[in-house]
C-alpha atoms as a PDB file:
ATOM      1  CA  UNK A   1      66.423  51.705 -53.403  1.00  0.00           C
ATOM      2  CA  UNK A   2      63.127  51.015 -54.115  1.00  0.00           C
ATOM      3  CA  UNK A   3      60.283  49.048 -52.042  1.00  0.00           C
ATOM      4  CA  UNK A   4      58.160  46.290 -53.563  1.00  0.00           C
ATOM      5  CA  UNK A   5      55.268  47.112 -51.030  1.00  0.00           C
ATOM      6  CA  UNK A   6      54.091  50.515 -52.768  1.00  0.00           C
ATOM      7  CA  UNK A   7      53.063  46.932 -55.654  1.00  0.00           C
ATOM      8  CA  UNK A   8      50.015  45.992 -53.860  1.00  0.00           C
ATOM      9  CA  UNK A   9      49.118  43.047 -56.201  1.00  0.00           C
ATOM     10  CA  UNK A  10      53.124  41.989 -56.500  1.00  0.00           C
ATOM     11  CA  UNK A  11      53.783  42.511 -52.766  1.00  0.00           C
ATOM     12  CA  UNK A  12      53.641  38.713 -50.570  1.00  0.00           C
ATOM     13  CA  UNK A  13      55.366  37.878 -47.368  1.00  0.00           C
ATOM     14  CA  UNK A  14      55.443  34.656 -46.128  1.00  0.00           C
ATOM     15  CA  UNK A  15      53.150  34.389 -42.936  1.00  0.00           C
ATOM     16  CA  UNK A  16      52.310  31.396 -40.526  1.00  0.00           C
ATOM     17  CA  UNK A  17      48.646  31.770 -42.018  1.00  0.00           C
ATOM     18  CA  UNK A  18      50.421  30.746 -45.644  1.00  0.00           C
ATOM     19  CA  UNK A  19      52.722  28.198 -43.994  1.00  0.00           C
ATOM     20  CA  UNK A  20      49.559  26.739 -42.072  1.00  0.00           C
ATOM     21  CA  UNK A  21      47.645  26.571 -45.211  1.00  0.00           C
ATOM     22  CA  UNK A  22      49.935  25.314 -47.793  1.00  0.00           C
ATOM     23  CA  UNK A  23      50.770  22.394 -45.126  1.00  0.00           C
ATOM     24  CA  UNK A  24      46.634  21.588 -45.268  1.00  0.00           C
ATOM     25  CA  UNK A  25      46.455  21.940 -48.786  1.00  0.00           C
ATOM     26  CA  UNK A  26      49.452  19.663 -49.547  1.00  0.00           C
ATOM     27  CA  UNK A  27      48.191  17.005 -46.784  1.00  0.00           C
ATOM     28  CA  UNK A  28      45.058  16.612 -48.928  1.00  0.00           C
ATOM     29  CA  UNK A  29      47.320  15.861 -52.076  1.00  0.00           C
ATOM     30  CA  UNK A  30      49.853  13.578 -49.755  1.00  0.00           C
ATOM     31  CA  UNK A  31      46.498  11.478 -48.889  1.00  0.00           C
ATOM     32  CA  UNK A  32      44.737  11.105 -52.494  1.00  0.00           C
ATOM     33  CA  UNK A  33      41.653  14.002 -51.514  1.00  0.00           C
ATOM     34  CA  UNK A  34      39.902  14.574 -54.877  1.00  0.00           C
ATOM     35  CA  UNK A  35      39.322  18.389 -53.497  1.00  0.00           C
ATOM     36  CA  UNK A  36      38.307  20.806 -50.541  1.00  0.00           C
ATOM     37  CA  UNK A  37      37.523  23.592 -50.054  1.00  0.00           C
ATOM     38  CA  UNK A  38      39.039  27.338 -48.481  1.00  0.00           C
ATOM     39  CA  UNK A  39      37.045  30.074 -47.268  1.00  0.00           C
ATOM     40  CA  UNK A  40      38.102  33.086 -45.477  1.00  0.00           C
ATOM     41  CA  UNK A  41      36.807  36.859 -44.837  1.00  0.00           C
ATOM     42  CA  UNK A  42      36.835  39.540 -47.838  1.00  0.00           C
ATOM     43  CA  UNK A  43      40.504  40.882 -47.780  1.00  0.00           C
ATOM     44  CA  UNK A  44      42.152  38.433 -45.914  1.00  0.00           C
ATOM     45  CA  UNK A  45      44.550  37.399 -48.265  1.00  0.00           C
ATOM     46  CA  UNK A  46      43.085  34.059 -49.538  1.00  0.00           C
ATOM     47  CA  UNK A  47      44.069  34.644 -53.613  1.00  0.00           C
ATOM     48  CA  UNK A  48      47.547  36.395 -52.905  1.00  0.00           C
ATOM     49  CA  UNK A  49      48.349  32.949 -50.737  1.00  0.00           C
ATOM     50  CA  UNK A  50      47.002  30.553 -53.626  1.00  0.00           C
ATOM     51  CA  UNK A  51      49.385  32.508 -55.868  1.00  0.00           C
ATOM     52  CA  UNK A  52      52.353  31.459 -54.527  1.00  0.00           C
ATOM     53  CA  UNK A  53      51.020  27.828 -52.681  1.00  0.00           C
ATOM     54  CA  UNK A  54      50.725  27.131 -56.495  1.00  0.00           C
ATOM     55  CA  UNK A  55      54.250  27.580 -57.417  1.00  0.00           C
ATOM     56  CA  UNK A  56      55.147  25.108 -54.543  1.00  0.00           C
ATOM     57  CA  UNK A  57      52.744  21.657 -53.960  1.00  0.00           C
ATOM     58  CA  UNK A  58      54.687  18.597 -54.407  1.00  0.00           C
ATOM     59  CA  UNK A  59      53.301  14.896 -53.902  1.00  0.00           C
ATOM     60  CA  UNK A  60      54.901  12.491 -51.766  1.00  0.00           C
ATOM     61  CA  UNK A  61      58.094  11.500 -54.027  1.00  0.00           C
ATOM     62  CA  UNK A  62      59.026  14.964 -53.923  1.00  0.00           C
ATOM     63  CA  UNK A  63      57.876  15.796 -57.312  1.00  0.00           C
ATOM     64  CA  UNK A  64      56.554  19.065 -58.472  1.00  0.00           C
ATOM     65  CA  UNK A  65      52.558  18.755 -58.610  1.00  0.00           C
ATOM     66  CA  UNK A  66      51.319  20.785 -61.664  1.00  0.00           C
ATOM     67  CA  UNK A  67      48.810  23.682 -60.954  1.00  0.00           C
ATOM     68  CA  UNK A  68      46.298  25.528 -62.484  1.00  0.00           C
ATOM     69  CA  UNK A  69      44.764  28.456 -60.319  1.00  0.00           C
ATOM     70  CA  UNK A  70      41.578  30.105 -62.162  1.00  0.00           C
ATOM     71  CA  UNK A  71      39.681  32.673 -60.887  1.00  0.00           C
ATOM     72  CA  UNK A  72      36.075  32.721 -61.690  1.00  0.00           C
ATOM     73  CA  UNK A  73      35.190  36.069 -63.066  1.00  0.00           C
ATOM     74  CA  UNK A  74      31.729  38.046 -62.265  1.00  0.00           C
ATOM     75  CA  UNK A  75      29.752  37.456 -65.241  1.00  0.00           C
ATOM     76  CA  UNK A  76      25.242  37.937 -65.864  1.00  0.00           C
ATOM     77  CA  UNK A  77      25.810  34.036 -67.493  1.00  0.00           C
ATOM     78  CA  UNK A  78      25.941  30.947 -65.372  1.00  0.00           C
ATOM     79  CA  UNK A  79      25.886  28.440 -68.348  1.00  0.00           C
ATOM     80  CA  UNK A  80      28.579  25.019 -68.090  1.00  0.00           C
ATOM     81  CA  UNK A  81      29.587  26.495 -71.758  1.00  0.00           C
ATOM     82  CA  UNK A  82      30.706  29.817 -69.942  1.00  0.00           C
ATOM     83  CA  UNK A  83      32.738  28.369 -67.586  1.00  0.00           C
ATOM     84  CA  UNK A  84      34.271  25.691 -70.034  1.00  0.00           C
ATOM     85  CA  UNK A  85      34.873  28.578 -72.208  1.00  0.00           C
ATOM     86  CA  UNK A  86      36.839  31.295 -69.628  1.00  0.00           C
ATOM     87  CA  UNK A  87      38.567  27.957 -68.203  1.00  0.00           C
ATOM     88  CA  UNK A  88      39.842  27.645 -71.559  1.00  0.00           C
ATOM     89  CA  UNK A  89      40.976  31.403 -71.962  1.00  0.00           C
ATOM     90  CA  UNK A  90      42.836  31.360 -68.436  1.00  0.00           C
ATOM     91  CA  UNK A  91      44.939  28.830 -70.053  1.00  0.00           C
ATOM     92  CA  UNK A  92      45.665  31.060 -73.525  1.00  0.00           C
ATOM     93  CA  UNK A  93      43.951  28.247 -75.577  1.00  0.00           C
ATOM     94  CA  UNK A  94      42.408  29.171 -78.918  1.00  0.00           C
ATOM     95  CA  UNK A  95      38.892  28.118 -78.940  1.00  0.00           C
ATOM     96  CA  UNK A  96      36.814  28.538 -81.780  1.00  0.00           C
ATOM     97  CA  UNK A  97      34.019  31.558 -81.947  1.00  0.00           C
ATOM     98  CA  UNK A  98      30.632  28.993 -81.884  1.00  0.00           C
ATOM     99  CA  UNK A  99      32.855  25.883 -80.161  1.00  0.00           C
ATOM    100  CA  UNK A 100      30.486  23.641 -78.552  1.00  0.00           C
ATOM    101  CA  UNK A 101      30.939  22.484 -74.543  1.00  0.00           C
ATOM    102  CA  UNK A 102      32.001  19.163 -75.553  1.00  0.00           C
ATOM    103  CA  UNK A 103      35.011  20.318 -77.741  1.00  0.00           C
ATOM    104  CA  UNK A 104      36.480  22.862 -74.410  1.00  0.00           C
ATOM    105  CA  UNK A 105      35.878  19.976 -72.863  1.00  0.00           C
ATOM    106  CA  UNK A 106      37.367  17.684 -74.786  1.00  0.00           C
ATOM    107  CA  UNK A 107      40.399  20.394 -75.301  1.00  0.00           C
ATOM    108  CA  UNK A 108      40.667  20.398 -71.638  1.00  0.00           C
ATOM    109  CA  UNK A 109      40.824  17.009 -70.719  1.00  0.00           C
ATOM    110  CA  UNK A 110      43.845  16.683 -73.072  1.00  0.00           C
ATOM    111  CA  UNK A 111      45.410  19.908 -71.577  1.00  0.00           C
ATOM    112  CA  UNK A 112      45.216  18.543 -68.096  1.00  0.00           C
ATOM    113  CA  UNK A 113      46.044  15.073 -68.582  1.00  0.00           C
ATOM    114  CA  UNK A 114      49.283  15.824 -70.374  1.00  0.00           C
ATOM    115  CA  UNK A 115      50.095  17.916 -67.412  1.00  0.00           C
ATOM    116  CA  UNK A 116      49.215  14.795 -65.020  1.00  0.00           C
ATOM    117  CA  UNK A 117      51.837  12.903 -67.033  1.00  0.00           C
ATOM    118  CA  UNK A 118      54.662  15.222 -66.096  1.00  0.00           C
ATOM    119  CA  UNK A 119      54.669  13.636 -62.060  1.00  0.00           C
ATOM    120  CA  UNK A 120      54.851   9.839 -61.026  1.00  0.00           C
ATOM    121  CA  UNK A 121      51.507   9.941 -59.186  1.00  0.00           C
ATOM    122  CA  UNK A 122      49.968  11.149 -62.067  1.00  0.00           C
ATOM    123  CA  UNK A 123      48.534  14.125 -59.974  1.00  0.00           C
ATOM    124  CA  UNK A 124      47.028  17.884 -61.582  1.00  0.00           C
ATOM    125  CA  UNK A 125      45.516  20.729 -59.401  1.00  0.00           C
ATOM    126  CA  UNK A 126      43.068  23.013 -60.592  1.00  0.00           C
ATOM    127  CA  UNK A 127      42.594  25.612 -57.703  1.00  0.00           C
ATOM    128  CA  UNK A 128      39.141  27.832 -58.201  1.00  0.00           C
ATOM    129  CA  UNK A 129      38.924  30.908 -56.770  1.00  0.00           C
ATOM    130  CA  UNK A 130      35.879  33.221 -56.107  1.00  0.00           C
ATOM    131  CA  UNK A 131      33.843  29.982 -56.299  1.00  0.00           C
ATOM    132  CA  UNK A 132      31.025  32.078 -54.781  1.00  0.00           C
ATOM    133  CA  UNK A 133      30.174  33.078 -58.277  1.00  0.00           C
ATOM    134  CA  UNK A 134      29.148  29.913 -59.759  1.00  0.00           C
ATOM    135  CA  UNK A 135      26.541  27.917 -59.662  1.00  0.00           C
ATOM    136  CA  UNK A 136      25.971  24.061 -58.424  1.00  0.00           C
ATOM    137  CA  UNK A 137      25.375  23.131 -62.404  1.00  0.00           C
ATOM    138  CA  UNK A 138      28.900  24.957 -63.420  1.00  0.00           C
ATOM    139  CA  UNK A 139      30.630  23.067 -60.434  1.00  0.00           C
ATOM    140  CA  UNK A 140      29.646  19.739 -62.564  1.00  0.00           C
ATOM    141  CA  UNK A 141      32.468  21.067 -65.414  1.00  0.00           C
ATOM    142  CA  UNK A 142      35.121  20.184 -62.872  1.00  0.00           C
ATOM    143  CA  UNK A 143      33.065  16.996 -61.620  1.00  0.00           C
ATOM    144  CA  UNK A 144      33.259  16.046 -65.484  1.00  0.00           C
ATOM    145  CA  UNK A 145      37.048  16.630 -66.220  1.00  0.00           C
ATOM    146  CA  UNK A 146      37.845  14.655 -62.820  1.00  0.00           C
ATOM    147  CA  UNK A 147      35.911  11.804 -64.274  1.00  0.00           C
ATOM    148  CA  UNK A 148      37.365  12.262 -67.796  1.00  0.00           C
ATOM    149  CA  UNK A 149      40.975  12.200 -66.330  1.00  0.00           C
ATOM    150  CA  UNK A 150      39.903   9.217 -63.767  1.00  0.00           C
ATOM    151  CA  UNK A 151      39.320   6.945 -67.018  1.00  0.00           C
ATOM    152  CA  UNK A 152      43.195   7.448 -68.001  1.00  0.00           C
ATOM    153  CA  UNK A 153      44.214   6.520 -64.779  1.00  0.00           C
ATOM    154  CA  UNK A 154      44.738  10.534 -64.210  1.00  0.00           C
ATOM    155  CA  UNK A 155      44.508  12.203 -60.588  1.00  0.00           C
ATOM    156  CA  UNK A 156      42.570  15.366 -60.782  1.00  0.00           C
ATOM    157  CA  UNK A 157      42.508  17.534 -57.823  1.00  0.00           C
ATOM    158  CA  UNK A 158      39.622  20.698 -57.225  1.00  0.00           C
ATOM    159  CA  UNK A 159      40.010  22.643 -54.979  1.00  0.00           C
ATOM    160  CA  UNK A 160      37.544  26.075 -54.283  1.00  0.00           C
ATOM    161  CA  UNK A 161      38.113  29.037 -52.462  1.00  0.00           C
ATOM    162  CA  UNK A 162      35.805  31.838 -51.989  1.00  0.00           C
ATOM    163  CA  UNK A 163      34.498  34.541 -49.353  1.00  0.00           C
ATOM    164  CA  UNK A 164      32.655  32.981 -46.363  1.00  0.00           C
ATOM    165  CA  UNK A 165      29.698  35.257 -46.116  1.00  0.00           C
ATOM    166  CA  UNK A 166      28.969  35.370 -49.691  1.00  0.00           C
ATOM    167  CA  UNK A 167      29.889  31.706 -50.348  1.00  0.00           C
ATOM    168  CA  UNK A 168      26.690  30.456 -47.916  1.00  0.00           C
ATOM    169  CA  UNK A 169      23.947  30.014 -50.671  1.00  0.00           C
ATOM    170  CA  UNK A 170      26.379  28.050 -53.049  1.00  0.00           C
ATOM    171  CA  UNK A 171      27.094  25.635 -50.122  1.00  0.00           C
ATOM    172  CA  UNK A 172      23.757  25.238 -48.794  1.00  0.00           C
ATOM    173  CA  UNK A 173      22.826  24.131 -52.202  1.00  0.00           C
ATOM    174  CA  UNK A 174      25.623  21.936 -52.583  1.00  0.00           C
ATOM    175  CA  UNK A 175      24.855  20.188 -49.238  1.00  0.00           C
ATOM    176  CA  UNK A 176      21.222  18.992 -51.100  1.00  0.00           C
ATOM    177  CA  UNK A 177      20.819  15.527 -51.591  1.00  0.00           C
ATOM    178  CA  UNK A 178      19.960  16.038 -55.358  1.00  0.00           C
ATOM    179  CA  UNK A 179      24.424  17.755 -55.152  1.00  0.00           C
ATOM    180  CA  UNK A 180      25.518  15.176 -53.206  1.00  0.00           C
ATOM    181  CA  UNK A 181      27.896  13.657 -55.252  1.00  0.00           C
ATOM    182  CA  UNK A 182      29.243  17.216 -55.877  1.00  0.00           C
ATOM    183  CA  UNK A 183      29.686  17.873 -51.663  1.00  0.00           C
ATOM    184  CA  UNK A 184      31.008  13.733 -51.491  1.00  0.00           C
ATOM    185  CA  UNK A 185      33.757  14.746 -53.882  1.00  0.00           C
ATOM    186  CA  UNK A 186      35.068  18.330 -53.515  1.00  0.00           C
ATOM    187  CA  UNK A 187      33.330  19.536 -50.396  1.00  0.00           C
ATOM    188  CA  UNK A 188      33.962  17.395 -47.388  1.00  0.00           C
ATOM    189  CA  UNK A 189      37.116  19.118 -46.898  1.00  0.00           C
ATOM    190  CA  UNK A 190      37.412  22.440 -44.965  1.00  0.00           C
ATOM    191  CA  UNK A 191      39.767  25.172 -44.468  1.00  0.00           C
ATOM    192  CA  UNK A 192      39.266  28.155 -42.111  1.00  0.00           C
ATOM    193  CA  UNK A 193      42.217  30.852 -43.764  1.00  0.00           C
ATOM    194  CA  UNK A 194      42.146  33.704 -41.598  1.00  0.00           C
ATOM    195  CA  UNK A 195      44.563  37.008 -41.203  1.00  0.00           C
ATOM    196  CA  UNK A 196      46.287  38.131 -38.045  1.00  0.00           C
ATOM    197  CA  UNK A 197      44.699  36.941 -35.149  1.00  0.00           C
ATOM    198  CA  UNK A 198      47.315  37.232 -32.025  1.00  0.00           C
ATOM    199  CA  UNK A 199      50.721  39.023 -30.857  1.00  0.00           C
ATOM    200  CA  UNK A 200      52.556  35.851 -31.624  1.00  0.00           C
ATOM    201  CA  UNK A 201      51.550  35.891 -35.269  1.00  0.00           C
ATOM    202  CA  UNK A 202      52.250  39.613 -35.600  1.00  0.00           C
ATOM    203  CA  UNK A 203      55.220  39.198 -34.118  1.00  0.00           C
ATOM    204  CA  UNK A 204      55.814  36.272 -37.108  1.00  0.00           C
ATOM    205  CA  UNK A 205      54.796  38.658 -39.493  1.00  0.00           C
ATOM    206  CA  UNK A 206      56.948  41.582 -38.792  1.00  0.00           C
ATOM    207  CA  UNK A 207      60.238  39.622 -38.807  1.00  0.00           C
ATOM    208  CA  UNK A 208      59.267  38.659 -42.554  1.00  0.00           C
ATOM    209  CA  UNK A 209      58.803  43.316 -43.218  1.00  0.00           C
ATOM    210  CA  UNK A 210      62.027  43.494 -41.328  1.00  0.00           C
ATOM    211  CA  UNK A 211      63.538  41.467 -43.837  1.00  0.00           C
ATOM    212  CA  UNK A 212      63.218  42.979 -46.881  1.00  0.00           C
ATOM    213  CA  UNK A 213      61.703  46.506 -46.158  1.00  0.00           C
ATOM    214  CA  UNK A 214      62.883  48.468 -42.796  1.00  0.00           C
ATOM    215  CA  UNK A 215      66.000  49.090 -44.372  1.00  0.00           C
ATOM    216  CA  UNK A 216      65.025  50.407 -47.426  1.00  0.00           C
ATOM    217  CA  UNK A 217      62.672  53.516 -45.587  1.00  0.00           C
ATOM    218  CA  UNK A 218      64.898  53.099 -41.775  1.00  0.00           C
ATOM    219  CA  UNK A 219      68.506  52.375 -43.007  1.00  0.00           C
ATOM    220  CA  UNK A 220      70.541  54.565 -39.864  1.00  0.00           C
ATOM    221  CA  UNK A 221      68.005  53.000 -37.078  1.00  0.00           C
ATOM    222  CA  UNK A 222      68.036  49.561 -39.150  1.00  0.00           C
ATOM    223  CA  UNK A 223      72.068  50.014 -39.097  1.00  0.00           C
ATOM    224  CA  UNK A 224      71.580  50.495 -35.580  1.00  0.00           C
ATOM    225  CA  UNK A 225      69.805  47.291 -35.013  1.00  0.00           C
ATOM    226  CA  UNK A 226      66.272  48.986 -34.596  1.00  0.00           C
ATOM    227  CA  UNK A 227      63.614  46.746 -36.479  1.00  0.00           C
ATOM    228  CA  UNK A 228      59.676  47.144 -36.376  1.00  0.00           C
ATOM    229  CA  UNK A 229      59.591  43.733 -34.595  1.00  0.00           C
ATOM    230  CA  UNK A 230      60.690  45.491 -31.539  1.00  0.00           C
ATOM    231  CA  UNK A 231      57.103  47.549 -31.812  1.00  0.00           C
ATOM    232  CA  UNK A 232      54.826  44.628 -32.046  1.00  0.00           C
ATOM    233  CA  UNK A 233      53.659  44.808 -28.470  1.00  0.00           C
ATOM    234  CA  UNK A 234      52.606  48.743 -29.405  1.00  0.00           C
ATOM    235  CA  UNK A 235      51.026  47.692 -32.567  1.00  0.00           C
ATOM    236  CA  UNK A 236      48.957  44.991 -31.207  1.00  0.00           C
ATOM    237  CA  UNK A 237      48.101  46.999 -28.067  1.00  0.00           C
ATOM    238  CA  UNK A 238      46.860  50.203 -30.280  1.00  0.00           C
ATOM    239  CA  UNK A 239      44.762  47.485 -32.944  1.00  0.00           C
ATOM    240  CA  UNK A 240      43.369  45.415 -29.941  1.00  0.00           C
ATOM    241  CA  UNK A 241      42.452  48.361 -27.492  1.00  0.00           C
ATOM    242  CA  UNK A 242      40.960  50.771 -30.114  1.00  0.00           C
ATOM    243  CA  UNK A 243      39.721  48.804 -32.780  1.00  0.00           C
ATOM    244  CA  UNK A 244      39.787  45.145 -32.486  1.00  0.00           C
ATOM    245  CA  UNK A 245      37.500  44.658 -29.817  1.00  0.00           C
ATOM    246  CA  UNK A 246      34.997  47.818 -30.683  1.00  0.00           C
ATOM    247  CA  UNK A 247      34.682  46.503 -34.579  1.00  0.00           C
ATOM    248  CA  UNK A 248      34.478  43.018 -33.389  1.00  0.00           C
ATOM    249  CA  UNK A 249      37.244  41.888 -35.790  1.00  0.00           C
ATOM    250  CA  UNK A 250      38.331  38.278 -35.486  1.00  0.00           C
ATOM    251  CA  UNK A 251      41.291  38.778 -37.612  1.00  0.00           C
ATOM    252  CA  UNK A 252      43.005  41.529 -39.378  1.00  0.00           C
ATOM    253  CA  UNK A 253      43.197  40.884 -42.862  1.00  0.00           C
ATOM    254  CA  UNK A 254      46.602  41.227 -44.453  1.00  0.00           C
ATOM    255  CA  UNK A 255      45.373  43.927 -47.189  1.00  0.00           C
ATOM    256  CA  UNK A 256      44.669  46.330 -44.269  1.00  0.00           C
ATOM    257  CA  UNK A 257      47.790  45.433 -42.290  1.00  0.00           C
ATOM    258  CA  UNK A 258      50.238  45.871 -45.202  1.00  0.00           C
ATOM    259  CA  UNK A 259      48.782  48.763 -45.886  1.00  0.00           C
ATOM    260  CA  UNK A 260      49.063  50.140 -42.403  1.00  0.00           C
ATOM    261  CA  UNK A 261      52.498  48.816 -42.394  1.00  0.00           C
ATOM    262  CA  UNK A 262      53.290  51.066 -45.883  1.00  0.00           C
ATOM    263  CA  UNK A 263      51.947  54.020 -44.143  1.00  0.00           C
ATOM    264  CA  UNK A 264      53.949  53.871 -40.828  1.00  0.00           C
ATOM    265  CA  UNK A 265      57.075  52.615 -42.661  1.00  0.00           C
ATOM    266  CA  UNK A 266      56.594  55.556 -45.533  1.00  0.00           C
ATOM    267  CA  UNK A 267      55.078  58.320 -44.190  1.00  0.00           C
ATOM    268  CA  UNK A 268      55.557  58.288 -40.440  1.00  0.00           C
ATOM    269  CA  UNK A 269      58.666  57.087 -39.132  1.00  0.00           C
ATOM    270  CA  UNK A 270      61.018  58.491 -41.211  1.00  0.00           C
ATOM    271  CA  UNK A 271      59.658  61.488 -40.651  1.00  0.00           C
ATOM    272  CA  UNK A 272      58.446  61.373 -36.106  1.00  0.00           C
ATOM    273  CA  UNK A 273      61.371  58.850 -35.810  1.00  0.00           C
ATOM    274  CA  UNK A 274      60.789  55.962 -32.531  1.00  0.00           C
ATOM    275  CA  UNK A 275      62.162  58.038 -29.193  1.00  0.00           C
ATOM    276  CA  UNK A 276      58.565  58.179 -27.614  1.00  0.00           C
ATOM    277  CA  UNK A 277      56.264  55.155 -27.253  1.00  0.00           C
ATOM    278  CA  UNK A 278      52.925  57.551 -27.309  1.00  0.00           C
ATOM    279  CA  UNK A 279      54.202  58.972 -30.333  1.00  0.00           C
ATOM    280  CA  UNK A 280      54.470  55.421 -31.842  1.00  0.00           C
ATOM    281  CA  UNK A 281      51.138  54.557 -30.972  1.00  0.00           C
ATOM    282  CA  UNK A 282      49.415  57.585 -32.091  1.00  0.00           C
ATOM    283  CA  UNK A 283      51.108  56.608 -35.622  1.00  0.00           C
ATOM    284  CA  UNK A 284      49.971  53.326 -35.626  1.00  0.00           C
ATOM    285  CA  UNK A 285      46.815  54.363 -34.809  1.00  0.00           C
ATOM    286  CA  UNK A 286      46.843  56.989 -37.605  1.00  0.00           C
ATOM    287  CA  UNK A 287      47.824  54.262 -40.042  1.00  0.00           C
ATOM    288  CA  UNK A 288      45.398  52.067 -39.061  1.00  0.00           C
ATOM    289  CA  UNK A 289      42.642  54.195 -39.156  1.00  0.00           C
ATOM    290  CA  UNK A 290      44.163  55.018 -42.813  1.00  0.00           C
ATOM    291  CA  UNK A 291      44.817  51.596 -44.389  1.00  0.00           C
ATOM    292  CA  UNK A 292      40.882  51.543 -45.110  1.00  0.00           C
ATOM    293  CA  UNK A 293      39.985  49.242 -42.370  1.00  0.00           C
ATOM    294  CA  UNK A 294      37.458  50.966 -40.356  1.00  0.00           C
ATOM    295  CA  UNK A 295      35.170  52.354 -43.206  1.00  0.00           C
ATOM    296  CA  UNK A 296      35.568  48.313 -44.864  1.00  0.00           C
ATOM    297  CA  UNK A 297      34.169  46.958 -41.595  1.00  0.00           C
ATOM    298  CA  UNK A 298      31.093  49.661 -41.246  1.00  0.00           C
ATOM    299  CA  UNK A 299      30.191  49.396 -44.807  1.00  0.00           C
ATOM    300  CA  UNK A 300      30.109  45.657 -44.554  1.00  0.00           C
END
């Protein structure tokens, strides 16, 4: 039997930080929001959560609300023609090699309102991600389409997502009077997403790994009724009292938790087995210190 958590881009669990955030993002649909925005710490989990919240917004007659997730890529250029043009590739449109910014604009406007006209409220999504890479003048692309999609009666939705430290000087600039009608539109909603931040939400967290993965690396304890839930008093006591509080973490991203998780499941268990609780910890603790955590925190 094989384990979908060795896939560390394919691999999702539902958490109550996804729950929490798919319930904010679909109350700012519910009440007619033109956008917000969702930061969160590198790591955290913020993209692999849009992912599937994309799959699953619906408006308020229970219809399926079209989305569009694009990720900004890292790119020397900051023109509006750049962005119009790798919106247009995310979508697998052809575009012409010297297209101008008014025909990907044009191109898009048609794209998204005929996707608007599949839902009763007339409603479309584009979620960015990475915003911190763009520029105020690149935000006005999506200020544009809205506005395009407005005069057809069309309800475009924008909403941005990028990494809090890094994301700073984009909103300081947006928050300029001269950007104003950017921040009045798309920025006057906030989301905090954040990782693991107390026993009860670990707790949460490892009922969703005992689901679909003890089994497959623990199937004679799992037949036994032993699950990793049963540990999450040892696994928060090990993260709080030896790293936690030294590295000053407020929440423990999910990229360094599943991969602690993959370690102890993998590598440990099956092989030390659960009879001794200061054998457990020391394994968590190995884990943790090998899921890349530590030396992410002292480089940043």
């Amino acid at each position: 039997m094989s384990s979908d958590i060795f896939n560390s881009s394919g691999f999702f669990i539902e958490t109550p930080m996804v729950s929490q955030l798919k319930s904010k993002v679909q109350s700012w649909l519910w009440n007619g929001y033109l956008g917000g925005y969702i930061l969160g710490n590198s790591r955290v989990g913020k993209s692999a959560a849009m992912r599937v919240i994309k799959n699953d917004l619906k408006n308020r007659l229970g219809e399926v609300v079209p989305v569009h997730l694009f990720s900004v890529p890292e790119r020397d250029v900051t023109t509006v023609a750049g962005i119009l043009k790798k919106l247009c590739y995310s979508l697998r449109m052809k575009i012409k090699t010297h297209a101008t910014a008014d025909v990907m604009s044009n191109d898009l406007v048609h794209y998204f309102a005929d996707l608007a006209c599949t839902n009763s409220t007339k409603q479309v999504v584009i979620l960015v991600d990475e915003m911190q890479r763009l520029s105020t003048h690149q935000i006005e692309v999506f200020n544009e389409l809205h506005d395009a999609l407005a005069y057809f009666q069309l309800n475009l939705s924008v909403i941005f997502i990028g990494n809090l430290k890094t994301s700073e000087p984009l909103l300081r600039k947006i928050k300029t009077p001269e950007c104003d009608h950017i921040w009045g539109r798309f920025f006057k909603n906030e989301y905090l997403f954040h990782g693991i931040r107390n026993h009860d939400e670990l707790f949460k967290v490892l009922a969703e790994i005992d689901k679909s993965q003890t089994e497959i690396f623990l199937p004679e304890l799992f037949k036994d009724g032993w699950r990793i839930q049963s540990i999450s008093h040892l696994i928060w006591d090990v993260y709080t009292s030896d790293f936690k509080s030294d590295l000053k973490i407020h929440s423990w991203g999910m990229q360094y938790f599943i991969a602690m998780i993959r370690i102890l499941l993998a590598d440990y268990l099956p092989r030390y087995g659960v009879q001794s609780d200061d054998e457990i910890c020391m394994m968590i603790k190995n884990s943790i210190e090998a899921s890349g955590l530590v030396e992410e925190l002292v480089r940043v």
